[in-house]
ModelCIF file with pLDDT and N, C-alpha, C, O atoms, coordinates in Angstrom:
data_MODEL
#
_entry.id   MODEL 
#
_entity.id                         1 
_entity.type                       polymer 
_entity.pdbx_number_of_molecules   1 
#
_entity_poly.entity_id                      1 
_entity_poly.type                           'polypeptide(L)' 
_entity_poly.nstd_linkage                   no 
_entity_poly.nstd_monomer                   no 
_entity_poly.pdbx_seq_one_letter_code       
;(UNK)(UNK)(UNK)(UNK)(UNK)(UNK)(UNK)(UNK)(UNK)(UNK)(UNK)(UNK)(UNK)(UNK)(UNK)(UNK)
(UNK)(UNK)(UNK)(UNK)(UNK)(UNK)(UNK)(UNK)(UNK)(UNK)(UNK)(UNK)(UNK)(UNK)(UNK)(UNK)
(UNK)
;
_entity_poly.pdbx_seq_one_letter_code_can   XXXXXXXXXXXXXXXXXXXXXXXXXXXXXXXXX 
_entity_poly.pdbx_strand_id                 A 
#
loop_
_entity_poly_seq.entity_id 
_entity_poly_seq.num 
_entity_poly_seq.mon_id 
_entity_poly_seq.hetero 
1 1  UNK n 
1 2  UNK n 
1 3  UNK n 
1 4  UNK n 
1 5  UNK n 
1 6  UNK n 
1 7  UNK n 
1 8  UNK n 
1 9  UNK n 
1 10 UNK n 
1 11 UNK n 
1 12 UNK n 
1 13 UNK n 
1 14 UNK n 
1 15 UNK n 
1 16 UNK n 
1 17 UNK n 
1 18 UNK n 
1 19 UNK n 
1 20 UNK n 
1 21 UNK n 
1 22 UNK n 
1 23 UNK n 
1 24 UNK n 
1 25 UNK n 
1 26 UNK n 
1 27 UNK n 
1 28 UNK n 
1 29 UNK n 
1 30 UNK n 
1 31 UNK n 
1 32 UNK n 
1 33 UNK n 
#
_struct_asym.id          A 
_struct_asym.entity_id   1 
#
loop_
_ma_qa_metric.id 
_ma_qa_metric.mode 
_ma_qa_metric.name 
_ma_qa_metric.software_group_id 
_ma_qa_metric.type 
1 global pLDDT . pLDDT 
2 local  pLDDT . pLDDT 
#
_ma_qa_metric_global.metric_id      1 
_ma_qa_metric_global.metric_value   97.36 
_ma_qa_metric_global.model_id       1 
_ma_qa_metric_global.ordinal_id     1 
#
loop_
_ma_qa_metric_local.label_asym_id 
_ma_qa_metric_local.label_comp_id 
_ma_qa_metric_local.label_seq_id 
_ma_qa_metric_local.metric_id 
_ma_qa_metric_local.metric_value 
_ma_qa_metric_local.model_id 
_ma_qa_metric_local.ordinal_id 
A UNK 1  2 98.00 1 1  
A UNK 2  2 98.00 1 2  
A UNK 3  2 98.00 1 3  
A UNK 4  2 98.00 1 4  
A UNK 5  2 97.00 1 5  
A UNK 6  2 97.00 1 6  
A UNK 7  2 97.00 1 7  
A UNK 8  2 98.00 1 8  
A UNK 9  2 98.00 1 9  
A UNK 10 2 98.00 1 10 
A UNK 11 2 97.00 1 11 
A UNK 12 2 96.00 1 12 
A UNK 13 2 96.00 1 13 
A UNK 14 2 96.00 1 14 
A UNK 15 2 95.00 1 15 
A UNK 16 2 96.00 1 16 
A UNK 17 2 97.00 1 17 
A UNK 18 2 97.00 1 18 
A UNK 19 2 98.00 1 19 
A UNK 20 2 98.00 1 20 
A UNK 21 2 98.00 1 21 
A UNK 22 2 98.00 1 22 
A UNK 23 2 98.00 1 23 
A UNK 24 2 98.00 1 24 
A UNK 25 2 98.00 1 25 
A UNK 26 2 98.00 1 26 
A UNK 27 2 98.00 1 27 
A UNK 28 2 98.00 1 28 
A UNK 29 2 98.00 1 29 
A UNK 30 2 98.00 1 30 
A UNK 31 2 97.00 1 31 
A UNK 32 2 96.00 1 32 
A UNK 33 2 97.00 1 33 
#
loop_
_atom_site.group_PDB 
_atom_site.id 
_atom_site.type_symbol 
_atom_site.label_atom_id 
_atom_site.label_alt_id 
_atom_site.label_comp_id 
_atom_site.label_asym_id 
_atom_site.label_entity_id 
_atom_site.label_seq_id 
_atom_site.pdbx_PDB_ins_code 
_atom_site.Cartn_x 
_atom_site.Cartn_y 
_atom_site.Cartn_z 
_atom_site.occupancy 
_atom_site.B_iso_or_equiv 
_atom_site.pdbx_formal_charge 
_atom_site.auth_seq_id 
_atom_site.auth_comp_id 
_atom_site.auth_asym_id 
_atom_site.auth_atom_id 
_atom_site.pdbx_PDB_model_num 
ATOM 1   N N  . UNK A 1 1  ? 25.112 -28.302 12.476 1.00 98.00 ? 1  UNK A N  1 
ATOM 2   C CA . UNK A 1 1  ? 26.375 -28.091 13.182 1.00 98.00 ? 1  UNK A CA 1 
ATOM 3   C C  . UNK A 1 1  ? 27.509 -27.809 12.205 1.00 98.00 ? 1  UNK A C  1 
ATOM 4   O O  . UNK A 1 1  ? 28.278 -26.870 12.407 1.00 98.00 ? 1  UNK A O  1 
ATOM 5   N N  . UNK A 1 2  ? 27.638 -28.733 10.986 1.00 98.00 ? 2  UNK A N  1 
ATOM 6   C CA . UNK A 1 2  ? 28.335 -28.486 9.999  1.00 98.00 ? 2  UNK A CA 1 
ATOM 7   C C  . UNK A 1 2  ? 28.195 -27.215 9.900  1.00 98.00 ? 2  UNK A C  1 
ATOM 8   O O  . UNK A 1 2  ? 29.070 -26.483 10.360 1.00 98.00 ? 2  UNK A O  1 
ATOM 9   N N  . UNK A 1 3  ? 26.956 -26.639 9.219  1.00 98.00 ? 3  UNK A N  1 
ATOM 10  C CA . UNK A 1 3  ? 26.922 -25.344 8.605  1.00 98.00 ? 3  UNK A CA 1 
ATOM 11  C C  . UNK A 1 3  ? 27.189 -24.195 9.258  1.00 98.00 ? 3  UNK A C  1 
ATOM 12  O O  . UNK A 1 3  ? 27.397 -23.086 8.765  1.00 98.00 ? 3  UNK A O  1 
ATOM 13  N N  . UNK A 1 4  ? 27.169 -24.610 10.731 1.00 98.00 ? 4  UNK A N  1 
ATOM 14  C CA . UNK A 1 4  ? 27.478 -23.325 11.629 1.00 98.00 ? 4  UNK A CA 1 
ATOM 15  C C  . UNK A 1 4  ? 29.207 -23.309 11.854 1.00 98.00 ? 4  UNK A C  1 
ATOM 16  O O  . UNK A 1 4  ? 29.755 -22.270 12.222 1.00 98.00 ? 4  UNK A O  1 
ATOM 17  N N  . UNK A 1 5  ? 29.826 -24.302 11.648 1.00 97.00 ? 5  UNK A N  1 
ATOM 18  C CA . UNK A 1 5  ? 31.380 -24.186 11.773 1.00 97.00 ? 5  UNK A CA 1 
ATOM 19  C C  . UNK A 1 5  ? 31.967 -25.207 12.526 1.00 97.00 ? 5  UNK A C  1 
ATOM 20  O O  . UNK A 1 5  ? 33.180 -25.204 12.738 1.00 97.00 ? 5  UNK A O  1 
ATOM 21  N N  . UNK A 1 6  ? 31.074 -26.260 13.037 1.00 97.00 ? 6  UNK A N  1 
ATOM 22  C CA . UNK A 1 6  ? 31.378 -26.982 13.886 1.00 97.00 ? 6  UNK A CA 1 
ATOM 23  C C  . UNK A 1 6  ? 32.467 -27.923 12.854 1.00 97.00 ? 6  UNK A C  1 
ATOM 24  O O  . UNK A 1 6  ? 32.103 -28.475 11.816 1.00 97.00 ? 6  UNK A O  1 
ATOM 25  N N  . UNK A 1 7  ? 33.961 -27.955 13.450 1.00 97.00 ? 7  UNK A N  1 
ATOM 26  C CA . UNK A 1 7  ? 35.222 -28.597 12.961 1.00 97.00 ? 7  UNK A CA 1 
ATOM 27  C C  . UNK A 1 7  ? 35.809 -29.977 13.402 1.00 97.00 ? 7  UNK A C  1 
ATOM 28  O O  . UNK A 1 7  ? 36.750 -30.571 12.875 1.00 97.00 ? 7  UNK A O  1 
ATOM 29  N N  . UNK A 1 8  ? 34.850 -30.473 14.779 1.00 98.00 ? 8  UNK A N  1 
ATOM 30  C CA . UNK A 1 8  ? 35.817 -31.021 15.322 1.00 98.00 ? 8  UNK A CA 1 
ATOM 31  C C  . UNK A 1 8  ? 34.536 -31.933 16.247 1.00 98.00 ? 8  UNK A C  1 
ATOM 32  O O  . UNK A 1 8  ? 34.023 -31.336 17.193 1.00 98.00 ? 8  UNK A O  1 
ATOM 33  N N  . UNK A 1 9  ? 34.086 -33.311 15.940 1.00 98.00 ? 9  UNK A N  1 
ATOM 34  C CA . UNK A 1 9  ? 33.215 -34.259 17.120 1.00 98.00 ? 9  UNK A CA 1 
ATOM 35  C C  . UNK A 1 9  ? 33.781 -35.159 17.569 1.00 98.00 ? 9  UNK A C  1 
ATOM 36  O O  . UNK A 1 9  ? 34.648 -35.653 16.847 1.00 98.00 ? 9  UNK A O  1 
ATOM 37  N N  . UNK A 1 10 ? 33.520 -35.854 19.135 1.00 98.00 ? 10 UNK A N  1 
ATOM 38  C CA . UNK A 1 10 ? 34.383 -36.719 19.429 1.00 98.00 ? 10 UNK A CA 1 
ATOM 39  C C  . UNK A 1 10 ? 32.862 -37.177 20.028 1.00 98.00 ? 10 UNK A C  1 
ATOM 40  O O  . UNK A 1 10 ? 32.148 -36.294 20.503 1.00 98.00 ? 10 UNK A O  1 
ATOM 41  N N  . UNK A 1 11 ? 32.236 -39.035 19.983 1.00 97.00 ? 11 UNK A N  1 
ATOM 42  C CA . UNK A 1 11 ? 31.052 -39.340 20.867 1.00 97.00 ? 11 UNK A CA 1 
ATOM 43  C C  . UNK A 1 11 ? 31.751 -40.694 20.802 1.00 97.00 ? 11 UNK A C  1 
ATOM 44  O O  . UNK A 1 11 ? 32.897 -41.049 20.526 1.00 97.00 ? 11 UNK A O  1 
ATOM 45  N N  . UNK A 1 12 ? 30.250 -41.526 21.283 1.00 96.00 ? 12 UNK A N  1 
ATOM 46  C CA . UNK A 1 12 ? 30.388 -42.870 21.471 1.00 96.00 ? 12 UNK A CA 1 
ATOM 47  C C  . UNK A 1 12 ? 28.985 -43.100 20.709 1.00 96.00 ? 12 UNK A C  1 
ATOM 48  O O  . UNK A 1 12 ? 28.225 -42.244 20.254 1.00 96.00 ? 12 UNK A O  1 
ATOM 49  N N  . UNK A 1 13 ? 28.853 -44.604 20.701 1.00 96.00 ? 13 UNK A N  1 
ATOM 50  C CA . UNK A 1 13 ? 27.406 -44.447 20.310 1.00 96.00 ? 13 UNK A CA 1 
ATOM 51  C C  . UNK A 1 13 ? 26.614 -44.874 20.953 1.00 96.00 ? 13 UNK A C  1 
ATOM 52  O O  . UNK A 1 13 ? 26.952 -45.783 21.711 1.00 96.00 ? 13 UNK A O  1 
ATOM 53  N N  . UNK A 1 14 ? 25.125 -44.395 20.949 1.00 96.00 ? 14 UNK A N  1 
ATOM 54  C CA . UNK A 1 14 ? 24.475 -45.084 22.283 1.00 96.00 ? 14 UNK A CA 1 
ATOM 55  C C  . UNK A 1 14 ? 22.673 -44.070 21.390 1.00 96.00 ? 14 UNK A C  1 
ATOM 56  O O  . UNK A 1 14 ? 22.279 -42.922 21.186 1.00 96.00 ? 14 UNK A O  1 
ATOM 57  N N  . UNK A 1 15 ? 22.193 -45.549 21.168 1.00 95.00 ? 15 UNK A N  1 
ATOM 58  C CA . UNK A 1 15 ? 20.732 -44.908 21.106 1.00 95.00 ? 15 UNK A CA 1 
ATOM 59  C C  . UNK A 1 15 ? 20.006 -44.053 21.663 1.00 95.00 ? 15 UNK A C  1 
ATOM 60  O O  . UNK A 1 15 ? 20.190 -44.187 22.872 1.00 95.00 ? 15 UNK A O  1 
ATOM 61  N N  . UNK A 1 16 ? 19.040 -42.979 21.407 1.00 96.00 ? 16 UNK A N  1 
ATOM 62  C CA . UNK A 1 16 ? 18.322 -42.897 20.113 1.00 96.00 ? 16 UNK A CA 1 
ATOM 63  C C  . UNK A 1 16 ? 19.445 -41.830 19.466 1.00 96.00 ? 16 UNK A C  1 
ATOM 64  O O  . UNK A 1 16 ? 18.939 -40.874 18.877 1.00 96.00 ? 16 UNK A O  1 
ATOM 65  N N  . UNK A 1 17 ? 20.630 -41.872 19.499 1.00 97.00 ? 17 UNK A N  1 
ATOM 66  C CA . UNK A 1 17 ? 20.850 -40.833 19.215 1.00 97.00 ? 17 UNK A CA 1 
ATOM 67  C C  . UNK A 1 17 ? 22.406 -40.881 17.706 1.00 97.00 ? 17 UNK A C  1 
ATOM 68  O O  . UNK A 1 17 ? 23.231 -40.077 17.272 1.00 97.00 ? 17 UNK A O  1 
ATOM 69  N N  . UNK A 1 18 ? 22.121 -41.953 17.506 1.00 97.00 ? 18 UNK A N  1 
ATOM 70  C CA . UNK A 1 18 ? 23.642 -42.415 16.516 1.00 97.00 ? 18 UNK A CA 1 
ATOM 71  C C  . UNK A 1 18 ? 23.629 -41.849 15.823 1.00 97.00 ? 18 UNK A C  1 
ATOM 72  O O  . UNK A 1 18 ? 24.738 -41.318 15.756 1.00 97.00 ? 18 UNK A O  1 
ATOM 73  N N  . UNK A 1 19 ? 22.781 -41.391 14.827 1.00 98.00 ? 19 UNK A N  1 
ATOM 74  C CA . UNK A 1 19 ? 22.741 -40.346 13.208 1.00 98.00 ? 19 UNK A CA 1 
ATOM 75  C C  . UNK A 1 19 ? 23.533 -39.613 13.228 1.00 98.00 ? 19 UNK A C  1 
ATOM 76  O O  . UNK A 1 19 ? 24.246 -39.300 12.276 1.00 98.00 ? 19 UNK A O  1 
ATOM 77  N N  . UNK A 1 20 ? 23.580 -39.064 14.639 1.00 98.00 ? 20 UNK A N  1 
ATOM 78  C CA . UNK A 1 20 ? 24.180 -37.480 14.617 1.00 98.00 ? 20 UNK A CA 1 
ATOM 79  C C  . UNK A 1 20 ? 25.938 -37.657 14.554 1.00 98.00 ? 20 UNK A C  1 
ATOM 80  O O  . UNK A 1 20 ? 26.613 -36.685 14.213 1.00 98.00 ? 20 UNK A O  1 
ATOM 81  N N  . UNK A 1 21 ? 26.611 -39.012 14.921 1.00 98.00 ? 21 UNK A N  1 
ATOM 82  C CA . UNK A 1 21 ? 28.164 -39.114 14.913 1.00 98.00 ? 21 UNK A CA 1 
ATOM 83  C C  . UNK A 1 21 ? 28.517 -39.915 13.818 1.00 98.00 ? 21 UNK A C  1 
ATOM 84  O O  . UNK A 1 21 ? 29.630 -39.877 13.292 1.00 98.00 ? 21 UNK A O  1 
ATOM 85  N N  . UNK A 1 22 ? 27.205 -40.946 13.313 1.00 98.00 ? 22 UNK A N  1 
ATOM 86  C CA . UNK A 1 22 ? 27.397 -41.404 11.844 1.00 98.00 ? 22 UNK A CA 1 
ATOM 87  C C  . UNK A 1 22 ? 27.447 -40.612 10.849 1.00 98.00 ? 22 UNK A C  1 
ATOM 88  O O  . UNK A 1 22 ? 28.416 -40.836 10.122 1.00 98.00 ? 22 UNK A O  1 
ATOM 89  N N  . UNK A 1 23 ? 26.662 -39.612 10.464 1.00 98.00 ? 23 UNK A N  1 
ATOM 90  C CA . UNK A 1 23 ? 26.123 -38.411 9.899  1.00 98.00 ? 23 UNK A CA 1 
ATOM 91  C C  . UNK A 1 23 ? 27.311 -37.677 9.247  1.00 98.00 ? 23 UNK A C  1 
ATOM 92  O O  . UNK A 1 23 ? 27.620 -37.438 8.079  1.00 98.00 ? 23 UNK A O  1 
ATOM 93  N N  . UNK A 1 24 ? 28.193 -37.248 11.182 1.00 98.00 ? 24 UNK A N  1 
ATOM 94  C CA . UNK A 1 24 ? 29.481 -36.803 10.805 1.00 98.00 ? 24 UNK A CA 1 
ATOM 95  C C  . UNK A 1 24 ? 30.378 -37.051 10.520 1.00 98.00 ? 24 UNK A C  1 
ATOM 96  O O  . UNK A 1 24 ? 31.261 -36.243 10.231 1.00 98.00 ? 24 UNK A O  1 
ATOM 97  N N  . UNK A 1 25 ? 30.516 -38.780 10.489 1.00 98.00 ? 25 UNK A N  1 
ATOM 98  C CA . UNK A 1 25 ? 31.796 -39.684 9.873  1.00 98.00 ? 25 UNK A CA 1 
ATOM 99  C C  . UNK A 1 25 ? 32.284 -39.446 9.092  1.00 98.00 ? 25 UNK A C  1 
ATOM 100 O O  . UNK A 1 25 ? 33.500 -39.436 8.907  1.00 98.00 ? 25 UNK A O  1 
ATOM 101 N N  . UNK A 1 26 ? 31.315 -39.149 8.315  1.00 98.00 ? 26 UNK A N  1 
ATOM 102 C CA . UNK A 1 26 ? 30.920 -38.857 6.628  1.00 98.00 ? 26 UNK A CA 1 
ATOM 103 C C  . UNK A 1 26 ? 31.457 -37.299 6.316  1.00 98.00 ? 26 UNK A C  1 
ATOM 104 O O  . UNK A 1 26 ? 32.256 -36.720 5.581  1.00 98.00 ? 26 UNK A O  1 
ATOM 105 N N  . UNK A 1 27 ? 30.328 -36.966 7.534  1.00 98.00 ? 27 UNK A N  1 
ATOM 106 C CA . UNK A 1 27 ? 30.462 -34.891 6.351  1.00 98.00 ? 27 UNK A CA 1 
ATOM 107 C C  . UNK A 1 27 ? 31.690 -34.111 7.526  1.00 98.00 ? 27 UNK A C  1 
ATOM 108 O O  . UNK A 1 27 ? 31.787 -32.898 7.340  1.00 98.00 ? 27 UNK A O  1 
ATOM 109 N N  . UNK A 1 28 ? 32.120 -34.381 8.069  1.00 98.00 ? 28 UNK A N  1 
ATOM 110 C CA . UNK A 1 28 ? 33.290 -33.478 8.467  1.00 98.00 ? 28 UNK A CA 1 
ATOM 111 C C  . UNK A 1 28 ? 34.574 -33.743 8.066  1.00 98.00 ? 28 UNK A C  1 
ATOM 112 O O  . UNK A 1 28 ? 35.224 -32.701 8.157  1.00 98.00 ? 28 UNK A O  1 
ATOM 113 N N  . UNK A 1 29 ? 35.194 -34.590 7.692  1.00 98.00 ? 29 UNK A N  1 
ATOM 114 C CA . UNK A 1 29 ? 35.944 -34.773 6.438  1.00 98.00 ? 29 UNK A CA 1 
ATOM 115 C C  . UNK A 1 29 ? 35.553 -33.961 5.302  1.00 98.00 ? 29 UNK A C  1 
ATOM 116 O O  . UNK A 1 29 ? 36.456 -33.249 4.863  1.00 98.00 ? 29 UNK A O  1 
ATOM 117 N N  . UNK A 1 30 ? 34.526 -33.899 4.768  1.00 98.00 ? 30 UNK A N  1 
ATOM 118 C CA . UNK A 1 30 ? 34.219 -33.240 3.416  1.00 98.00 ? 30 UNK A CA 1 
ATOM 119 C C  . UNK A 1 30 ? 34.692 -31.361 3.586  1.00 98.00 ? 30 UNK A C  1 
ATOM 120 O O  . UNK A 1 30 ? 35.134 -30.518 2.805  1.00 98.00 ? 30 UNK A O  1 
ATOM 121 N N  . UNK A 1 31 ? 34.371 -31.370 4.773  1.00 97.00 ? 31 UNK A N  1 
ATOM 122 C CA . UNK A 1 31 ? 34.577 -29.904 5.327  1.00 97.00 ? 31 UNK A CA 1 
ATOM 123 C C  . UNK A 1 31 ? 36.035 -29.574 5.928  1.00 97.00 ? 31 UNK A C  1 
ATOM 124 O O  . UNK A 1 31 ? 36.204 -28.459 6.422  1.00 97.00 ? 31 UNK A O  1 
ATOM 125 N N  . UNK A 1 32 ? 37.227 -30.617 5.903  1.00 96.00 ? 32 UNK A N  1 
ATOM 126 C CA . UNK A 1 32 ? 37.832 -30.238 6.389  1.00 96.00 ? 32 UNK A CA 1 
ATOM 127 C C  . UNK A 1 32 ? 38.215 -30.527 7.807  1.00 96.00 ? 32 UNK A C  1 
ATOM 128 O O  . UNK A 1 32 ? 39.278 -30.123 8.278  1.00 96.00 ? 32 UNK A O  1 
ATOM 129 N N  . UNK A 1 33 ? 37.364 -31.213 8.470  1.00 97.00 ? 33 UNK A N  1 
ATOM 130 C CA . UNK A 1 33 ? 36.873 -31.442 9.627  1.00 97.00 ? 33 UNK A CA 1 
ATOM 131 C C  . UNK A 1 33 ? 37.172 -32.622 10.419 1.00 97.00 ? 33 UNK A C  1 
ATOM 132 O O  . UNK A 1 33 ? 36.655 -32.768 11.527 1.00 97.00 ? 33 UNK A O  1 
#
């Protein structure tokens, strides 16, 4: 999602699926994001 341009996530968290808004905690800041 990063690599395609994605700028901007808003979730909650809720199993099986957390990686994907932890993931971005992290790397969309790095991008600007």
């Amino acid at each position: 999602a990063v690599r395609a341009g994605c700028r901007f996530f808003a979730g909650y968290p809720i199993t099986p699926q957390n990686e994907i808004p932890e993931y971005l905690s992290w790397r969309l800041p790095e991008v600007g994001g």
